[in-house]
PDB file of N, CA and C in Angstrom:
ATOM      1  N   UNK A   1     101.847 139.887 122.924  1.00  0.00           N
ATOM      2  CA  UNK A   1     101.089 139.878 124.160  1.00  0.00           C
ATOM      3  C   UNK A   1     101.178 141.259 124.806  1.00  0.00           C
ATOM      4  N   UNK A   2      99.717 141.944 125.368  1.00  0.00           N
ATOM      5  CA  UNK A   2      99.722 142.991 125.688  1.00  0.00           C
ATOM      6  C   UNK A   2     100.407 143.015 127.170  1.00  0.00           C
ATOM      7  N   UNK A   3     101.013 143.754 127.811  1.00  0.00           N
ATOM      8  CA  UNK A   3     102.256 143.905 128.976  1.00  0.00           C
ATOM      9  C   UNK A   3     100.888 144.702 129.691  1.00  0.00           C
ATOM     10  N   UNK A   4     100.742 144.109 131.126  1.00  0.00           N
ATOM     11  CA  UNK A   4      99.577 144.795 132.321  1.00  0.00           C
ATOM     12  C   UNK A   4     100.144 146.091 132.735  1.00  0.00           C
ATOM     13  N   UNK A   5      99.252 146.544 132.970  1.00  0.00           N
ATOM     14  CA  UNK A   5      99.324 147.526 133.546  1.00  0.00           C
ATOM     15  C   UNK A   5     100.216 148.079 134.514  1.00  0.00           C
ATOM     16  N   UNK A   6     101.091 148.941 134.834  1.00  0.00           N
ATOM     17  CA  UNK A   6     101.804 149.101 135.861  1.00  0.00           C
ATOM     18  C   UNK A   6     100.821 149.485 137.489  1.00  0.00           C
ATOM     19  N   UNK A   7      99.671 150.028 137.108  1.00  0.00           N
ATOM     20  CA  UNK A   7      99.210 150.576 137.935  1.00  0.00           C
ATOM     21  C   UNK A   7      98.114 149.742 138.694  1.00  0.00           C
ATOM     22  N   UNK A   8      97.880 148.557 137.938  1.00  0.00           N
ATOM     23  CA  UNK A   8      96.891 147.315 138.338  1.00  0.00           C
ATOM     24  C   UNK A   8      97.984 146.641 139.195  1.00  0.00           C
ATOM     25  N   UNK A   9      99.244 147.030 139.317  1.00  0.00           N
ATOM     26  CA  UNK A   9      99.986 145.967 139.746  1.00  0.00           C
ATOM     27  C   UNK A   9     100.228 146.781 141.615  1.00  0.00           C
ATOM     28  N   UNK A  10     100.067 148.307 141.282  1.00  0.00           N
ATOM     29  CA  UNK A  10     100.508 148.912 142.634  1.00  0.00           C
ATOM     30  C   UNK A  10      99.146 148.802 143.450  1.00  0.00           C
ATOM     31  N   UNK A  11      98.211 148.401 143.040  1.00  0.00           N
ATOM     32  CA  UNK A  11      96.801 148.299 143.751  1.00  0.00           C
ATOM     33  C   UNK A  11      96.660 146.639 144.622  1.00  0.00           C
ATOM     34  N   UNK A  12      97.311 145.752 144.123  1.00  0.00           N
ATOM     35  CA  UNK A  12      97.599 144.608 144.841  1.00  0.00           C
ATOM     36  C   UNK A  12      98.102 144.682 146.119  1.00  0.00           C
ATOM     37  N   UNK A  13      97.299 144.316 147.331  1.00  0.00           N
ATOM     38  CA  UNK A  13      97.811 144.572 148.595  1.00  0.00           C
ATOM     39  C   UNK A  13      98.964 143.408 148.741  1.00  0.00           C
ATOM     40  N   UNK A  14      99.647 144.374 149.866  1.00  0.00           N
ATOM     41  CA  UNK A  14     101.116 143.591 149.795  1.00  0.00           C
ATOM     42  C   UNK A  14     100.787 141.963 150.257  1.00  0.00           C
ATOM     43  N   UNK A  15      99.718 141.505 151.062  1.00  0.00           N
ATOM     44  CA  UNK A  15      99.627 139.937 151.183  1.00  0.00           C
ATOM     45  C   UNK A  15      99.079 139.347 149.939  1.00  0.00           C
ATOM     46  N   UNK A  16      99.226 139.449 148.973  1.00  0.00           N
ATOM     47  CA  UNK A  16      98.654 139.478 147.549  1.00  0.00           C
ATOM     48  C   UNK A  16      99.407 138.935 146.515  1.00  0.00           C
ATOM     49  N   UNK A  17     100.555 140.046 146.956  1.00  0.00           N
ATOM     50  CA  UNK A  17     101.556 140.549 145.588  1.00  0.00           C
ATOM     51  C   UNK A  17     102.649 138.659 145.728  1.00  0.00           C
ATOM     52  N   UNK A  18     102.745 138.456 144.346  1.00  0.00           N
ATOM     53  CA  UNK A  18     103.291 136.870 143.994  1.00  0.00           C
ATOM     54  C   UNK A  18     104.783 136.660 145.001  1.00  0.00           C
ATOM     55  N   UNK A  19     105.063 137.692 145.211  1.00  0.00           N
ATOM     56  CA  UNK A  19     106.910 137.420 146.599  1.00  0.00           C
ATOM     57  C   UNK A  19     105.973 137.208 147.066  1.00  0.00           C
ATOM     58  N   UNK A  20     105.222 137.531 148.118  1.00  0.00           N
ATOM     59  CA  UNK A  20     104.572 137.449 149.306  1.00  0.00           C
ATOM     60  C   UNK A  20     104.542 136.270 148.851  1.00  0.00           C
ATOM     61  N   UNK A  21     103.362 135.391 148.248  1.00  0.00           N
ATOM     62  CA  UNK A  21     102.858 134.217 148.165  1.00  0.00           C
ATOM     63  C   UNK A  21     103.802 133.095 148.080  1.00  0.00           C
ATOM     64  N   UNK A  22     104.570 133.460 147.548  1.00  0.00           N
ATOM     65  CA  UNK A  22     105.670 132.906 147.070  1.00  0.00           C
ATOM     66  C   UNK A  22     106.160 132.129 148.326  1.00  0.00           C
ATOM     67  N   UNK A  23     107.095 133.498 149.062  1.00  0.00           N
ATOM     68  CA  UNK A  23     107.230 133.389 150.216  1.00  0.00           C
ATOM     69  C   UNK A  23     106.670 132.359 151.023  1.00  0.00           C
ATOM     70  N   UNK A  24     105.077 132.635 151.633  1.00  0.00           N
ATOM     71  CA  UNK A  24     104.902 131.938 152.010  1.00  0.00           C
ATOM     72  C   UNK A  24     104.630 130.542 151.968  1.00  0.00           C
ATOM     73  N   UNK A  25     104.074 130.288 150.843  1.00  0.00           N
ATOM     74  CA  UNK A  25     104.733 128.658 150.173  1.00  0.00           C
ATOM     75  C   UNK A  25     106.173 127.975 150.536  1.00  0.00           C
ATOM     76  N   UNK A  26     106.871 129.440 150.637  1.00  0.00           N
ATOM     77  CA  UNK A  26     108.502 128.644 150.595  1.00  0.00           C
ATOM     78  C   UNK A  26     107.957 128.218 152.229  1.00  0.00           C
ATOM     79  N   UNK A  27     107.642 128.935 153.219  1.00  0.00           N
ATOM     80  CA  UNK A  27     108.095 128.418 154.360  1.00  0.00           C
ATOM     81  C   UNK A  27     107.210 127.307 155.117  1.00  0.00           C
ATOM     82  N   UNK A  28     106.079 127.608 153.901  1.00  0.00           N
ATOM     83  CA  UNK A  28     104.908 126.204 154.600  1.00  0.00           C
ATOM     84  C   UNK A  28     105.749 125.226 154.121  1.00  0.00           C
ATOM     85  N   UNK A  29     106.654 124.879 152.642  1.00  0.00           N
ATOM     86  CA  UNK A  29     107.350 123.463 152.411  1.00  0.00           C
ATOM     87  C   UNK A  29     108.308 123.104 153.390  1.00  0.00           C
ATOM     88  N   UNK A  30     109.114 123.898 153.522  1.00  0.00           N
ATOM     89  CA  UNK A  30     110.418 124.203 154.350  1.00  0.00           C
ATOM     90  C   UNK A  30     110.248 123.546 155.932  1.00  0.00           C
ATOM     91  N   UNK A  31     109.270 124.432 156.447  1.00  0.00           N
ATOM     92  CA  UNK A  31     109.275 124.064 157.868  1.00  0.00           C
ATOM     93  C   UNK A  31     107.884 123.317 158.463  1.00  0.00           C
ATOM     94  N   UNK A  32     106.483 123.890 158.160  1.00  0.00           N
ATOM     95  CA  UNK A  32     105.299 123.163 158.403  1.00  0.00           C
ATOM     96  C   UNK A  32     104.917 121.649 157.754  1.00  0.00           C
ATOM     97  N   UNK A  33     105.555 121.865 156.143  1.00  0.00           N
ATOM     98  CA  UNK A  33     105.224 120.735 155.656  1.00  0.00           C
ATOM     99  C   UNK A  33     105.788 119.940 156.033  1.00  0.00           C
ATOM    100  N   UNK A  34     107.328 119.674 156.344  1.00  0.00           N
ATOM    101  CA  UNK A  34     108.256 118.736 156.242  1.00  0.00           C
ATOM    102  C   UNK A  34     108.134 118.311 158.125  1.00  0.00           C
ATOM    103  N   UNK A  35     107.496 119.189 159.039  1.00  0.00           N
ATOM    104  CA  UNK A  35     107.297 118.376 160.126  1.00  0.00           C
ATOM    105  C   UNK A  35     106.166 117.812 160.561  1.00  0.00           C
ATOM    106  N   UNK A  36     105.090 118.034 159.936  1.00  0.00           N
ATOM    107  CA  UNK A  36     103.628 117.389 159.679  1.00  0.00           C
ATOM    108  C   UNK A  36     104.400 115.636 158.927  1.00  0.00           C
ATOM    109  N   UNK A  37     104.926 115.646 158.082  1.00  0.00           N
ATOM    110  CA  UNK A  37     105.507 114.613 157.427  1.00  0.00           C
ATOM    111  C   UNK A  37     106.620 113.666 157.977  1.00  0.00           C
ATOM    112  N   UNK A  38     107.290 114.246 159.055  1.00  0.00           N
ATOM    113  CA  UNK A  38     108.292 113.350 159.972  1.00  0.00           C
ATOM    114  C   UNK A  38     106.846 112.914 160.824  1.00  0.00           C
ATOM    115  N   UNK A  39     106.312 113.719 161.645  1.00  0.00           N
ATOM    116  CA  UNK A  39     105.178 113.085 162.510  1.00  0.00           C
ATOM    117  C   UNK A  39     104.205 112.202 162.147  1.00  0.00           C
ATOM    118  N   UNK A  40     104.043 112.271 160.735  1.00  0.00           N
ATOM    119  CA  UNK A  40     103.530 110.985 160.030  1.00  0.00           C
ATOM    120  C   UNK A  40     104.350 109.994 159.744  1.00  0.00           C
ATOM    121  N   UNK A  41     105.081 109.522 159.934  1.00  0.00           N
ATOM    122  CA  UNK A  41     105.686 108.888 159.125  1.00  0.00           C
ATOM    123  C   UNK A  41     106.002 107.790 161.125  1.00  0.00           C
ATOM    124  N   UNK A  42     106.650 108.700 161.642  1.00  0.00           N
ATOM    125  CA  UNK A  42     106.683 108.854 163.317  1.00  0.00           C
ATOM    126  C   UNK A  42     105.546 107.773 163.792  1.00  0.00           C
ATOM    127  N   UNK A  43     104.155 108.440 163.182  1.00  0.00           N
ATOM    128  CA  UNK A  43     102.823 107.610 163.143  1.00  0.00           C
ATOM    129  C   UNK A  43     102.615 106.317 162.614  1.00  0.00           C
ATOM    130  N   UNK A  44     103.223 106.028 161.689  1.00  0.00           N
ATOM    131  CA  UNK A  44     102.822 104.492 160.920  1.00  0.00           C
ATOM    132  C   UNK A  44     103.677 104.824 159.277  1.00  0.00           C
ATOM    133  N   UNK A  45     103.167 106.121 158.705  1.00  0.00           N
ATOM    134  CA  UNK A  45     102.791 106.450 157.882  1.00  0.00           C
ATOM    135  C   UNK A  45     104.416 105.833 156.306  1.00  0.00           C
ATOM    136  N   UNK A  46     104.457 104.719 156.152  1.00  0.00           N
ATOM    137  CA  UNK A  46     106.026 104.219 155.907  1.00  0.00           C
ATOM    138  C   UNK A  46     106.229 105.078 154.099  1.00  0.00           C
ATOM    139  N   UNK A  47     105.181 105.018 153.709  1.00  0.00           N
ATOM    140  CA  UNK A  47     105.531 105.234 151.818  1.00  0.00           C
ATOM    141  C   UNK A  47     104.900 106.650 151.843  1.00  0.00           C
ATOM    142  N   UNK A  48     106.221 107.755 151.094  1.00  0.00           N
ATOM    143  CA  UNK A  48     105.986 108.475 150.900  1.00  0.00           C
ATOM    144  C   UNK A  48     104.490 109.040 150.007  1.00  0.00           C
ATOM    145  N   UNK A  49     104.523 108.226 148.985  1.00  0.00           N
ATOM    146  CA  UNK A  49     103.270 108.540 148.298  1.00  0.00           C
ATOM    147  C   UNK A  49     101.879 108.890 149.184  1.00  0.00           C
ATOM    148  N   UNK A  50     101.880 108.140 150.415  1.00  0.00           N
ATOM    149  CA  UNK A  50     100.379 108.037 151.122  1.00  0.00           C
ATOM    150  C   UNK A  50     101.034 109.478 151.912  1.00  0.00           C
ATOM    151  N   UNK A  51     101.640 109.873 152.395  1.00  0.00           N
ATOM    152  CA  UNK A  51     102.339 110.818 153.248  1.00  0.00           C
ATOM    153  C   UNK A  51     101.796 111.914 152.563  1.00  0.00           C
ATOM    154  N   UNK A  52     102.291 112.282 151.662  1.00  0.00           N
ATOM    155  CA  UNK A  52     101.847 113.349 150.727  1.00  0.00           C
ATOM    156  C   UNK A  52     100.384 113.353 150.306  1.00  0.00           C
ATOM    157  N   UNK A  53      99.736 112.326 149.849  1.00  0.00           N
ATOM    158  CA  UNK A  53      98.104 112.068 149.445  1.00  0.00           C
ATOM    159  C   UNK A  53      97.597 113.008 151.235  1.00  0.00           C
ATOM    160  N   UNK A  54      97.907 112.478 152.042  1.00  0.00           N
ATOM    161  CA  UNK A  54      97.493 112.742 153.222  1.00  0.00           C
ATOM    162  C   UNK A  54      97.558 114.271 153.215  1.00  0.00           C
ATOM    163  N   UNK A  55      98.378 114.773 153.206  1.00  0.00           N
ATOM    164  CA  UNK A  55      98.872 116.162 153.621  1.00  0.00           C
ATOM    165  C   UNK A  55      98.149 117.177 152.370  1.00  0.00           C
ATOM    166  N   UNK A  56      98.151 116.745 151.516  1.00  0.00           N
ATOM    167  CA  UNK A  56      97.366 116.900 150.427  1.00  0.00           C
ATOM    168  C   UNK A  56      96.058 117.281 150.485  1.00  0.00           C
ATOM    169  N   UNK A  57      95.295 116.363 150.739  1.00  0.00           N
ATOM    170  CA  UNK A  57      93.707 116.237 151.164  1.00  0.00           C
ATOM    171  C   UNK A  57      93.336 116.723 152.516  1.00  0.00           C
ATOM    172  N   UNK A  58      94.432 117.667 153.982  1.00  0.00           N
ATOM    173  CA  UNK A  58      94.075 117.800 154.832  1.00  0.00           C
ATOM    174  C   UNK A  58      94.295 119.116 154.231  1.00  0.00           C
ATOM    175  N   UNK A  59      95.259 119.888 153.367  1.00  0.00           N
ATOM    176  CA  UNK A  59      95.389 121.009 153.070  1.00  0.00           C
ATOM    177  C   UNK A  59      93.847 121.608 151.731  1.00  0.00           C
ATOM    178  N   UNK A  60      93.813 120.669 151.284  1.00  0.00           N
ATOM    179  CA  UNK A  60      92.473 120.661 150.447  1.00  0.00           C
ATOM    180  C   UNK A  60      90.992 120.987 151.531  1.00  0.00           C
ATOM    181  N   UNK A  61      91.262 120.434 152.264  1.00  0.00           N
ATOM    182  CA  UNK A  61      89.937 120.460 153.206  1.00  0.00           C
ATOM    183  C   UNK A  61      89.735 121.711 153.587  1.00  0.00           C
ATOM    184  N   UNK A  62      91.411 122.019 154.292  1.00  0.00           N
ATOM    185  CA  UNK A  62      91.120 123.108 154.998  1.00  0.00           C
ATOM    186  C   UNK A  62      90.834 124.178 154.333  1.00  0.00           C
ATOM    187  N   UNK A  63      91.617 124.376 152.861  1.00  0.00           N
ATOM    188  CA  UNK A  63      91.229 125.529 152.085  1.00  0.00           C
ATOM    189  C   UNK A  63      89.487 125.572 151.657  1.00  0.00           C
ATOM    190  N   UNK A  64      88.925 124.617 151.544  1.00  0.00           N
ATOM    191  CA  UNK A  64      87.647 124.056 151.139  1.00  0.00           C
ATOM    192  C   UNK A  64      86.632 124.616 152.441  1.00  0.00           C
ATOM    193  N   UNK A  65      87.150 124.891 153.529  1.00  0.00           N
ATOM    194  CA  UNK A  65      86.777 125.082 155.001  1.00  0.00           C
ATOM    195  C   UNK A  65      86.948 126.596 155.025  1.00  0.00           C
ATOM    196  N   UNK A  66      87.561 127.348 154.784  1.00  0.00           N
ATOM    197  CA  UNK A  66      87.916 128.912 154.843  1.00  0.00           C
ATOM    198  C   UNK A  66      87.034 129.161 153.763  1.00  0.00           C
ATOM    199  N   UNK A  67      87.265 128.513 152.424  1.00  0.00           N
ATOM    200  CA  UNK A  67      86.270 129.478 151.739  1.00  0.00           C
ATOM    201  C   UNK A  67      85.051 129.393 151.828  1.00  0.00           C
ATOM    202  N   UNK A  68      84.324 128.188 152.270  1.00  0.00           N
ATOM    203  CA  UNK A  68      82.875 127.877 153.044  1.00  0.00           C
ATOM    204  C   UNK A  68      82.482 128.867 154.141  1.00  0.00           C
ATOM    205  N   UNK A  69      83.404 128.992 155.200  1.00  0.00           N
ATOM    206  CA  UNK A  69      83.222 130.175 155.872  1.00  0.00           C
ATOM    207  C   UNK A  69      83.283 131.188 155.241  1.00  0.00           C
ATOM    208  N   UNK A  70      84.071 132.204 154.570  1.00  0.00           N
ATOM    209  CA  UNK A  70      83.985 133.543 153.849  1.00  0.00           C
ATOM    210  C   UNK A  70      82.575 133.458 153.275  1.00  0.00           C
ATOM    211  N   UNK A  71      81.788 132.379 152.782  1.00  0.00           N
ATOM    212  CA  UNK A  71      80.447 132.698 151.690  1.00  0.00           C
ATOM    213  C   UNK A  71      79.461 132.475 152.750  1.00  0.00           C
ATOM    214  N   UNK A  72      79.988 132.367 154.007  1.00  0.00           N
ATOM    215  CA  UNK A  72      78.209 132.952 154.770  1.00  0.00           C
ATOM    216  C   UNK A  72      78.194 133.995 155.258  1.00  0.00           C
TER     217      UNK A  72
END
């Protein structure tokens, strides 16, 4: 397998580069996800499975919603 480029890699802006992303994944599970998920649960919401389907499909939307906006 051919090894990328070093220089394709310094052109990646730093909100880009896989730590960053990374990163921020860690802290959407950590702290946004896991209190969206007590407040459901707070709500009615008793079996994890529907908890997650939920949080799931509101995070689907919204990404589905940003990139709808960017293409007009």
């Amino acid at each position: 397998m051919k090894r990328p480029d070093a220089r394709l890699m310094e052109n990646i802006q730093e909100r880009c580069r896989p730590t960053t992303v990374a990163h921020a994944y860690s802290n959407l599970e950590s702290q946004e996800w896991v209190d969206a998920k007590e407040a459901l649960e707070e709500a009615g919401y008793v079996d994890d499975v529907s908890v997650m389907r939920f949080l799931a499909e509101v995070l689907m939307v919204y990404m589905l919603s940003a990139y709808t906006l960017n293409e007009i």
